[in-house]
C-alpha atoms as a PDB file:
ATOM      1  CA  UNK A   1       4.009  -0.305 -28.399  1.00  0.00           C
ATOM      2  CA  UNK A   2       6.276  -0.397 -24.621  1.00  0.00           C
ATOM      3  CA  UNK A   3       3.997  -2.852 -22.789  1.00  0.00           C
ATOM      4  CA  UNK A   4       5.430  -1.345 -19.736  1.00  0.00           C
ATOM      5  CA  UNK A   5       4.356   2.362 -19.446  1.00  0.00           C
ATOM      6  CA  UNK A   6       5.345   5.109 -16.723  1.00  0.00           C
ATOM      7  CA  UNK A   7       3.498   7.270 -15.378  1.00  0.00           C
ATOM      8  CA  UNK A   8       3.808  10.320 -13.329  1.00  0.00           C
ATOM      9  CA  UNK A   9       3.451  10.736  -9.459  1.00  0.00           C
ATOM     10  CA  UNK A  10       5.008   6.780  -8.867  1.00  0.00           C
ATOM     11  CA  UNK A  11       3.468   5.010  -6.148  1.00  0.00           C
ATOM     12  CA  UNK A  12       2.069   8.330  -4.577  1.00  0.00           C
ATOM     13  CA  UNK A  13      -1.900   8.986  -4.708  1.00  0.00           C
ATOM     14  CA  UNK A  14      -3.088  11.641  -6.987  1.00  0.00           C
ATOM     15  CA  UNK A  15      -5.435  13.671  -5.535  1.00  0.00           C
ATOM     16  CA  UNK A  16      -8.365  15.397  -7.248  1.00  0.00           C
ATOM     17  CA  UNK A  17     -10.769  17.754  -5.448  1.00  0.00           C
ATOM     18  CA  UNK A  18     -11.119  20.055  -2.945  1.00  0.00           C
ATOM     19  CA  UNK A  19      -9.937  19.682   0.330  1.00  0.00           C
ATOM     20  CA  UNK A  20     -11.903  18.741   3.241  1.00  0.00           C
ATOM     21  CA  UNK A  21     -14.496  17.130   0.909  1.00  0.00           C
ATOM     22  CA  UNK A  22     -15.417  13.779   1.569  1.00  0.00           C
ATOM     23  CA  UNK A  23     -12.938  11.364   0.650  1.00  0.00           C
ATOM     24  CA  UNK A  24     -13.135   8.233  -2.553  1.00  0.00           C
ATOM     25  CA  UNK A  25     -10.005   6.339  -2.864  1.00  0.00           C
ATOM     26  CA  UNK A  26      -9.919   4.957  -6.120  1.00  0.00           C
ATOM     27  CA  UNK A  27      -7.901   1.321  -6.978  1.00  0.00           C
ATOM     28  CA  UNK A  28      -6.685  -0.012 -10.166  1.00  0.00           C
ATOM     29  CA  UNK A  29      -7.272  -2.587 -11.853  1.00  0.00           C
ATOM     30  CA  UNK A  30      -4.524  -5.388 -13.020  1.00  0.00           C
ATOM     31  CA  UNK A  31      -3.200  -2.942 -15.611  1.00  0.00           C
ATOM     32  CA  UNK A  32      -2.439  -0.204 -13.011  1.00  0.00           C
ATOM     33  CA  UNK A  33      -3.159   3.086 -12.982  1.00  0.00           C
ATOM     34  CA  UNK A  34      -3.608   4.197 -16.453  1.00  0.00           C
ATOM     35  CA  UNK A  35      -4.691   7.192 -18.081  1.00  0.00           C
ATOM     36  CA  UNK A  36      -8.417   6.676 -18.082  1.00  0.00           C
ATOM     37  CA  UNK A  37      -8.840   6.745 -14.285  1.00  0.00           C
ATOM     38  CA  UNK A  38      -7.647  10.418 -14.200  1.00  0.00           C
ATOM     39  CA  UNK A  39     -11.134  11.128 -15.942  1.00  0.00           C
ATOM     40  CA  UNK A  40     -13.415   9.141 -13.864  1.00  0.00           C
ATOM     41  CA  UNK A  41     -11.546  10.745 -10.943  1.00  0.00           C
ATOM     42  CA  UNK A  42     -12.074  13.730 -12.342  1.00  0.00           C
ATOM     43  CA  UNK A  43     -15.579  13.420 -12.852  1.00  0.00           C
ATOM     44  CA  UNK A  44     -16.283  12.614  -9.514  1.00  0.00           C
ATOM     45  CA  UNK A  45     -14.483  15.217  -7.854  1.00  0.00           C
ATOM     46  CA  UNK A  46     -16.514  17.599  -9.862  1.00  0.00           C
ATOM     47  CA  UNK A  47     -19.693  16.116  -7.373  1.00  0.00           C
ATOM     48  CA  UNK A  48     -17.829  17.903  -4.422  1.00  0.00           C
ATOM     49  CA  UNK A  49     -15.708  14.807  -3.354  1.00  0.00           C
ATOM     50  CA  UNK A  50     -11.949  14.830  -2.564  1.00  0.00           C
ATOM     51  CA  UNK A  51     -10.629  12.006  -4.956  1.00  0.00           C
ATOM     52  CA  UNK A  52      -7.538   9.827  -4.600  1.00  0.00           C
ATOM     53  CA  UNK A  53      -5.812   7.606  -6.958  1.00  0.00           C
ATOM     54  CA  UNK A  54      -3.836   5.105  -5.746  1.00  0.00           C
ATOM     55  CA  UNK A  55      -0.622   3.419  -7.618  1.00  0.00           C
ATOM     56  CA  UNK A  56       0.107  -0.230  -6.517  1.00  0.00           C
ATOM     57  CA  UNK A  57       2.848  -0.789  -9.009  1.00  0.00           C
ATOM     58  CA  UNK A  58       5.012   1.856  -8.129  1.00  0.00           C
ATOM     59  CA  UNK A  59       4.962   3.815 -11.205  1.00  0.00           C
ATOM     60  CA  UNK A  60       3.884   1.015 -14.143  1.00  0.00           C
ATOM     61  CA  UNK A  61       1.087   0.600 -15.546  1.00  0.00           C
ATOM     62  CA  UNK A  62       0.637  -1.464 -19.137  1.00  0.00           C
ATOM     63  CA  UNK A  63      -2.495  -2.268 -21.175  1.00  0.00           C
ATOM     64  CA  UNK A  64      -1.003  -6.046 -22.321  1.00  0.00           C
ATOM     65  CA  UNK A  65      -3.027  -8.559 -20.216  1.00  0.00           C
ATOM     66  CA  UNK A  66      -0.706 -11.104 -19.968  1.00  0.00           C
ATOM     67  CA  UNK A  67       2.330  -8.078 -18.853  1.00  0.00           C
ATOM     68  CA  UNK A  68      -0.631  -7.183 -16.166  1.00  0.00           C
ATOM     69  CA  UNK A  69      -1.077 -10.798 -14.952  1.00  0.00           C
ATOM     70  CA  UNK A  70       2.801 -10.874 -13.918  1.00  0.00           C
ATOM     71  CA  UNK A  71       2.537  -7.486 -12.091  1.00  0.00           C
ATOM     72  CA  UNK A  72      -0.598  -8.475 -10.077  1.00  0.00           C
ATOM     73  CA  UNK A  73       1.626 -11.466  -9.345  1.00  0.00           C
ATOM     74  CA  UNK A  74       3.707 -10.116  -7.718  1.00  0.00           C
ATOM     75  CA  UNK A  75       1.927  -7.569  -5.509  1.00  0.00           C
ATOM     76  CA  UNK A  76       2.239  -7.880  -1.546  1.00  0.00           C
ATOM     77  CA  UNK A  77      -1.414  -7.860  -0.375  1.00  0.00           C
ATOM     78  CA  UNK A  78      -0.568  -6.430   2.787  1.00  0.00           C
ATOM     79  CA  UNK A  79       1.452  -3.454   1.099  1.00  0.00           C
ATOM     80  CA  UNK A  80      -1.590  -2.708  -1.273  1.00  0.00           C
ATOM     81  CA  UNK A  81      -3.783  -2.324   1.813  1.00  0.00           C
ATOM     82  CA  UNK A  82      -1.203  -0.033   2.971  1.00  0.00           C
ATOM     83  CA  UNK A  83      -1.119   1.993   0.417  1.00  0.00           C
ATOM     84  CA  UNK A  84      -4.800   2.489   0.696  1.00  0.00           C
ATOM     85  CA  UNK A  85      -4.698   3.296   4.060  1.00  0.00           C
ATOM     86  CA  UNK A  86      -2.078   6.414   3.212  1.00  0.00           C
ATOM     87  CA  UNK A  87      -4.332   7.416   0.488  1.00  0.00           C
ATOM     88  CA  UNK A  88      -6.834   7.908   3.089  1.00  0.00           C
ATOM     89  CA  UNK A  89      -5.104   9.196   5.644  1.00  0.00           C
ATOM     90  CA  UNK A  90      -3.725  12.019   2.791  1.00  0.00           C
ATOM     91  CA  UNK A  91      -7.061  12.465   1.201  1.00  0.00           C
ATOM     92  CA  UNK A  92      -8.379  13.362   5.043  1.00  0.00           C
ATOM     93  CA  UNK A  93      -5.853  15.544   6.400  1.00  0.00           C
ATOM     94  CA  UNK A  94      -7.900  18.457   5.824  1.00  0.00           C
ATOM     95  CA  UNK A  95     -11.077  17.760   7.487  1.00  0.00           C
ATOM     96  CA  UNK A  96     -14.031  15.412   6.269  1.00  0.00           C
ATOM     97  CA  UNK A  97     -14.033  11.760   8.127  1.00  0.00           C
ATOM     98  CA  UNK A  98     -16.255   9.768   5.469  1.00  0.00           C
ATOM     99  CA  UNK A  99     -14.469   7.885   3.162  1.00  0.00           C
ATOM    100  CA  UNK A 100     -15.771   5.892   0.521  1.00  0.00           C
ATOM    101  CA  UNK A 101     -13.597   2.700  -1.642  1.00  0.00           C
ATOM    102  CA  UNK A 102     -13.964   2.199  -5.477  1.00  0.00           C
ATOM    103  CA  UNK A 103     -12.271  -0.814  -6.745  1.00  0.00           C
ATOM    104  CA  UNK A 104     -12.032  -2.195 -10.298  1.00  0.00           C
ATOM    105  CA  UNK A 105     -11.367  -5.881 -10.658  1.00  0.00           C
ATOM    106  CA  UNK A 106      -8.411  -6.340  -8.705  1.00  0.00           C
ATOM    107  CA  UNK A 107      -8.906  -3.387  -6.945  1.00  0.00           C
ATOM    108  CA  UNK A 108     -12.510  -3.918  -6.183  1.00  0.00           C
ATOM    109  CA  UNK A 109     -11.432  -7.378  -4.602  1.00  0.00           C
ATOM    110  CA  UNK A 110      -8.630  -5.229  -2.028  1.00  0.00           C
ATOM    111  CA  UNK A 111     -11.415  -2.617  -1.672  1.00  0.00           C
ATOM    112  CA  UNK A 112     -14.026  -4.786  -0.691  1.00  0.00           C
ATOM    113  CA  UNK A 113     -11.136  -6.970   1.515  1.00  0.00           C
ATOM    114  CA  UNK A 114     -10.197  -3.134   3.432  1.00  0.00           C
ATOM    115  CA  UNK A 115     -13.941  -2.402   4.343  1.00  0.00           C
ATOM    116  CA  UNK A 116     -13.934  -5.212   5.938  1.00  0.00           C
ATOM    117  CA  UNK A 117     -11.974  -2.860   8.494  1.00  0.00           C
ATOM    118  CA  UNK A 118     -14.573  -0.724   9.212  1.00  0.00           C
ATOM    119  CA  UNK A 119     -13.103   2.108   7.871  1.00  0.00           C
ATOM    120  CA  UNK A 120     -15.261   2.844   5.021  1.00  0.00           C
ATOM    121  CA  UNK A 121     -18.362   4.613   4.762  1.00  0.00           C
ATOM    122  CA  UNK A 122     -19.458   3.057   1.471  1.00  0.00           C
ATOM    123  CA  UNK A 123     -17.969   0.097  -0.799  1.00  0.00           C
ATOM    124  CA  UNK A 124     -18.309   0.057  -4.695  1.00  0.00           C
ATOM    125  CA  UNK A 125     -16.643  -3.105  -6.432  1.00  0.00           C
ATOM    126  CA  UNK A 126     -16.321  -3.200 -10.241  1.00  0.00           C
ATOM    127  CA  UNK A 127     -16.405  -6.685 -11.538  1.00  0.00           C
ATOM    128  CA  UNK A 128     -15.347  -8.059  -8.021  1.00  0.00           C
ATOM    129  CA  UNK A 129     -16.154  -9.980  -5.169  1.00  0.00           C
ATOM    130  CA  UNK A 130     -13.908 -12.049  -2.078  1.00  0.00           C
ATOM    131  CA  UNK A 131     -14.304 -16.232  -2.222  1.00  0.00           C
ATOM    132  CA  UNK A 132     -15.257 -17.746   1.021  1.00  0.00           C
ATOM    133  CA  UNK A 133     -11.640 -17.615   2.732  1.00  0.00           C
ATOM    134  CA  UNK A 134     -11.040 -14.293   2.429  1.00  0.00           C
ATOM    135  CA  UNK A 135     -14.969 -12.858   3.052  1.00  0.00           C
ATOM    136  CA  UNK A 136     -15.635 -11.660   6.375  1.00  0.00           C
ATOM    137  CA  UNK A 137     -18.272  -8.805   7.307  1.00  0.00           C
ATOM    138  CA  UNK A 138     -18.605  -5.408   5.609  1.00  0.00           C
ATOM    139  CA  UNK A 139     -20.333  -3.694   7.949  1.00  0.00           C
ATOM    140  CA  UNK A 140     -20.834  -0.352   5.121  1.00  0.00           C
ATOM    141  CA  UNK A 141     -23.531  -0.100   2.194  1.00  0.00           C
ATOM    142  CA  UNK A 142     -21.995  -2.107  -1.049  1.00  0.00           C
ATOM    143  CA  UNK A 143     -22.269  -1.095  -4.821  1.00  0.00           C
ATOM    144  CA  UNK A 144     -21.568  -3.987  -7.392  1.00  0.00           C
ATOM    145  CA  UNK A 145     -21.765  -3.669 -10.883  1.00  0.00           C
ATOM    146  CA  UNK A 146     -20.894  -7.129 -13.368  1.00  0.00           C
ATOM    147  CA  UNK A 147     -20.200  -7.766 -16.543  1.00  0.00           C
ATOM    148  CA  UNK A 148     -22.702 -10.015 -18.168  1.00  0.00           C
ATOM    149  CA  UNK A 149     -20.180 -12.485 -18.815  1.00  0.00           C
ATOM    150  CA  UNK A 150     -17.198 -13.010 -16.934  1.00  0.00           C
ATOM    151  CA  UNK A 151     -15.016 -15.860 -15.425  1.00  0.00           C
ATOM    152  CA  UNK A 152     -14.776 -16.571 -12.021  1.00  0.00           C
ATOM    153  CA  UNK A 153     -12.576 -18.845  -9.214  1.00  0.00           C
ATOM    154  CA  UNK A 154     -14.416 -21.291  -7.465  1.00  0.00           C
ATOM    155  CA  UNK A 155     -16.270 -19.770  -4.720  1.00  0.00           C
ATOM    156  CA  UNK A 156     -15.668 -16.318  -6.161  1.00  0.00           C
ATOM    157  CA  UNK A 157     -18.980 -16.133  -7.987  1.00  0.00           C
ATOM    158  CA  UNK A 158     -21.421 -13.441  -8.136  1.00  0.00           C
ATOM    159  CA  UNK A 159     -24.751 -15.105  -6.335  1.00  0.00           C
ATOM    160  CA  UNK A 160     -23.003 -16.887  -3.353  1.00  0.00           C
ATOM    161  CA  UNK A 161     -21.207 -13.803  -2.987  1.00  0.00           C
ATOM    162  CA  UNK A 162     -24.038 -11.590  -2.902  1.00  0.00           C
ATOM    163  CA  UNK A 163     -25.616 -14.264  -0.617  1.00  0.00           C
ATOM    164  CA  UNK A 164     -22.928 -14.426   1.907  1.00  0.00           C
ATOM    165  CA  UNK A 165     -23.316 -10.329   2.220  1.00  0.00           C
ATOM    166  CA  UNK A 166     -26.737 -10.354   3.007  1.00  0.00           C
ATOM    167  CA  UNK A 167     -26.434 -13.046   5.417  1.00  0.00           C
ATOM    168  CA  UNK A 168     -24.211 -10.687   7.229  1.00  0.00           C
ATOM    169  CA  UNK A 169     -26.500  -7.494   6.797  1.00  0.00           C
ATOM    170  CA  UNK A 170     -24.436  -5.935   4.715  1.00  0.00           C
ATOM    171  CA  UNK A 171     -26.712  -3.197   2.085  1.00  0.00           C
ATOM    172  CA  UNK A 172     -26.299  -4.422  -1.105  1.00  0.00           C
ATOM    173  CA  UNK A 173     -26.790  -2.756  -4.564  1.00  0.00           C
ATOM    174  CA  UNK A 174     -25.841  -4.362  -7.980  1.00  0.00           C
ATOM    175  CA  UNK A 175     -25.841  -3.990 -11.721  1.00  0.00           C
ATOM    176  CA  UNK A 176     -25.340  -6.201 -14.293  1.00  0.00           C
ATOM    177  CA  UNK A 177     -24.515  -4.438 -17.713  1.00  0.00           C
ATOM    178  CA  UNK A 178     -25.678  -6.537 -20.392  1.00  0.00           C
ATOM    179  CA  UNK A 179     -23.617  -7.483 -23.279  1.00  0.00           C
ATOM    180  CA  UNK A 180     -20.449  -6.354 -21.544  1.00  0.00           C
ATOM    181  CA  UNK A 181     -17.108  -8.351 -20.636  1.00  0.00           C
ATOM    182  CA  UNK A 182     -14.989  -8.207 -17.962  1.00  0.00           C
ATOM    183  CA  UNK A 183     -13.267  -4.381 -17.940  1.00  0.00           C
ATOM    184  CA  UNK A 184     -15.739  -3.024 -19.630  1.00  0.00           C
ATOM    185  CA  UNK A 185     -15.607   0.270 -17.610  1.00  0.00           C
ATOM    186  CA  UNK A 186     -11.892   1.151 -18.321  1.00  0.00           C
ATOM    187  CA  UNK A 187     -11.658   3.450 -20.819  1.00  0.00           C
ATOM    188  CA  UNK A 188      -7.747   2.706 -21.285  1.00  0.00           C
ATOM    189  CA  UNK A 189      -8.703  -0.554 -23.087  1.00  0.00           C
ATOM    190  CA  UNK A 190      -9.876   0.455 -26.154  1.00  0.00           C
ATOM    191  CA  UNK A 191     -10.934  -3.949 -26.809  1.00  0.00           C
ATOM    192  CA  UNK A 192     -12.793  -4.152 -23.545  1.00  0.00           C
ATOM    193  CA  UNK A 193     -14.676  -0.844 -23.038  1.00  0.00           C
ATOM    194  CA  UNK A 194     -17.943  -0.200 -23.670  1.00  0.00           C
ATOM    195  CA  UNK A 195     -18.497   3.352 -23.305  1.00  0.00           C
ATOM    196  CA  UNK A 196     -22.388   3.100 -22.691  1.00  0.00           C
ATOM    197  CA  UNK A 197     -22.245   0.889 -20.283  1.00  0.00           C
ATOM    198  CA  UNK A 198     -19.332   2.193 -18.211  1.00  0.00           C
ATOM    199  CA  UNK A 199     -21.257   5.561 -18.236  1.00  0.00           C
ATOM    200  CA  UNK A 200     -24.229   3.917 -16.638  1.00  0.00           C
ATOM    201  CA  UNK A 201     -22.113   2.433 -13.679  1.00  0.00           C
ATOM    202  CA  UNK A 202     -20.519   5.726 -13.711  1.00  0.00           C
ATOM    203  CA  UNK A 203     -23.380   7.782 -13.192  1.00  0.00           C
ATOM    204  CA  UNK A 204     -24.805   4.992 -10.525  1.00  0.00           C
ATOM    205  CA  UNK A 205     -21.430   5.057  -8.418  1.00  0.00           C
ATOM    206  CA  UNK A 206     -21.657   8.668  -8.276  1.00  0.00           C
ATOM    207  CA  UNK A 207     -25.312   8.850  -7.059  1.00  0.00           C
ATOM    208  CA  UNK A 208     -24.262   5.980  -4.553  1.00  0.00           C
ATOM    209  CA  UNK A 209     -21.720   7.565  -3.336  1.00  0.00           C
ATOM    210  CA  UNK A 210     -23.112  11.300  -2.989  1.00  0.00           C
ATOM    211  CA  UNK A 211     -25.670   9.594  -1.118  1.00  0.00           C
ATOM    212  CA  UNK A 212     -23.442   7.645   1.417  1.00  0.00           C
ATOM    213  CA  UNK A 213     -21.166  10.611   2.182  1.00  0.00           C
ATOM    214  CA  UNK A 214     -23.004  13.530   1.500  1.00  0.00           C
ATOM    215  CA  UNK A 215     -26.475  13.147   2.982  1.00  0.00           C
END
């Protein structure tokens, strides 16, 4: 099997939706934006949202962790931001102003580092969170959902995290999916997935979200 893998649209946002909905950019994980993401995206642009996918590795995407580790590597943080803020920008051009960010892993760590900005109307961060250094305040509501076990860099763990939110009065929801791993909700990784589980945080983004943009 290529451990590199191309995939259409390179380093442009697919869009999903209607329109002048309101607006969910989606980010990748480390393995870029495989196949599985198209559904999710899917899914939620059948709630009446305008969905965008991002592509931060111009057009790669792999499902070999250690391939996925060098590509993550050597991503420019302030590029990846960017290339958020485009995906915005395109996903808005026809009307609606709320915007929502759903990151997975990697991406939940640059979505929850973008609100930050103030640009977002609502944060969800799939097996993510931001270590002391880079946390500052997120002044929109905040979904989490964990894996029941994971690994984590000093100061990048789950309860300080949480903790350092709250201090700053951020809204914080979170879900921790029992028996799961890390990646549990990509559906592209056929070792990591669990498909229960990933439907549950599914369903729970999607309410989250409908009720941070919608209402």
């Amino acid at each position: 099997m290529t451990e590199l893998v191309p995939i259409p649209s390179p380093g442009i946002p697919v869009f999903f939706g209607t329109p002048g909905d309101p607006v969910v950019v989606i980010v990748h994980d480390i393995y870029g934006r495989l196949p599985g993401l198209v559904s999710f995206a899917e899914a939620l642009a059948s709630r009446g949202l305008r969905v965008a996918v991002v592509d931060l590795y111009d057009g790669v995407c792999t499902v070999d962790t250690p391939t996925a580790q060098g590509l993550m590597g050597n991503l420019d943080i302030g590029t990846a931001l960017a290339e958020i803020d485009d995906a915005i920008a395109g996903a808005q051009e026809s009307g609606d102003e709320k915007v929502a960010l759903v990151g997975f892993s990697l991406g939940g760590w640059l979505a929850l580092l973008h609100a930050q900005a103030g640009a977002a109307d609502a944060v969800v961060a799939y097996y993510a969170s931001l270590a002391p250094q880079d946390h500052g305040v997120i002044p929109c509501p905040v979904l989490l959902h964990w894996a029941e076990t994971d690994e984590w860099d000093a100061g990048e763990e789950p309860e300080p995290f949480v903790s350092r939110l709250k201090d700053h009065g951020t809204p914080v929801t979170e879900h921790r999916y029992i028996g799961t791993r890390h990646s549990f909700a990509n559906a592209s990784l056929p070792g990591k997935v669990d498909a229960q589980a990933a439907a549950l945080a599914f369903a729970r983004t999607a309410v989250f979200l409908e009720k941070h943009l919608k209402e």
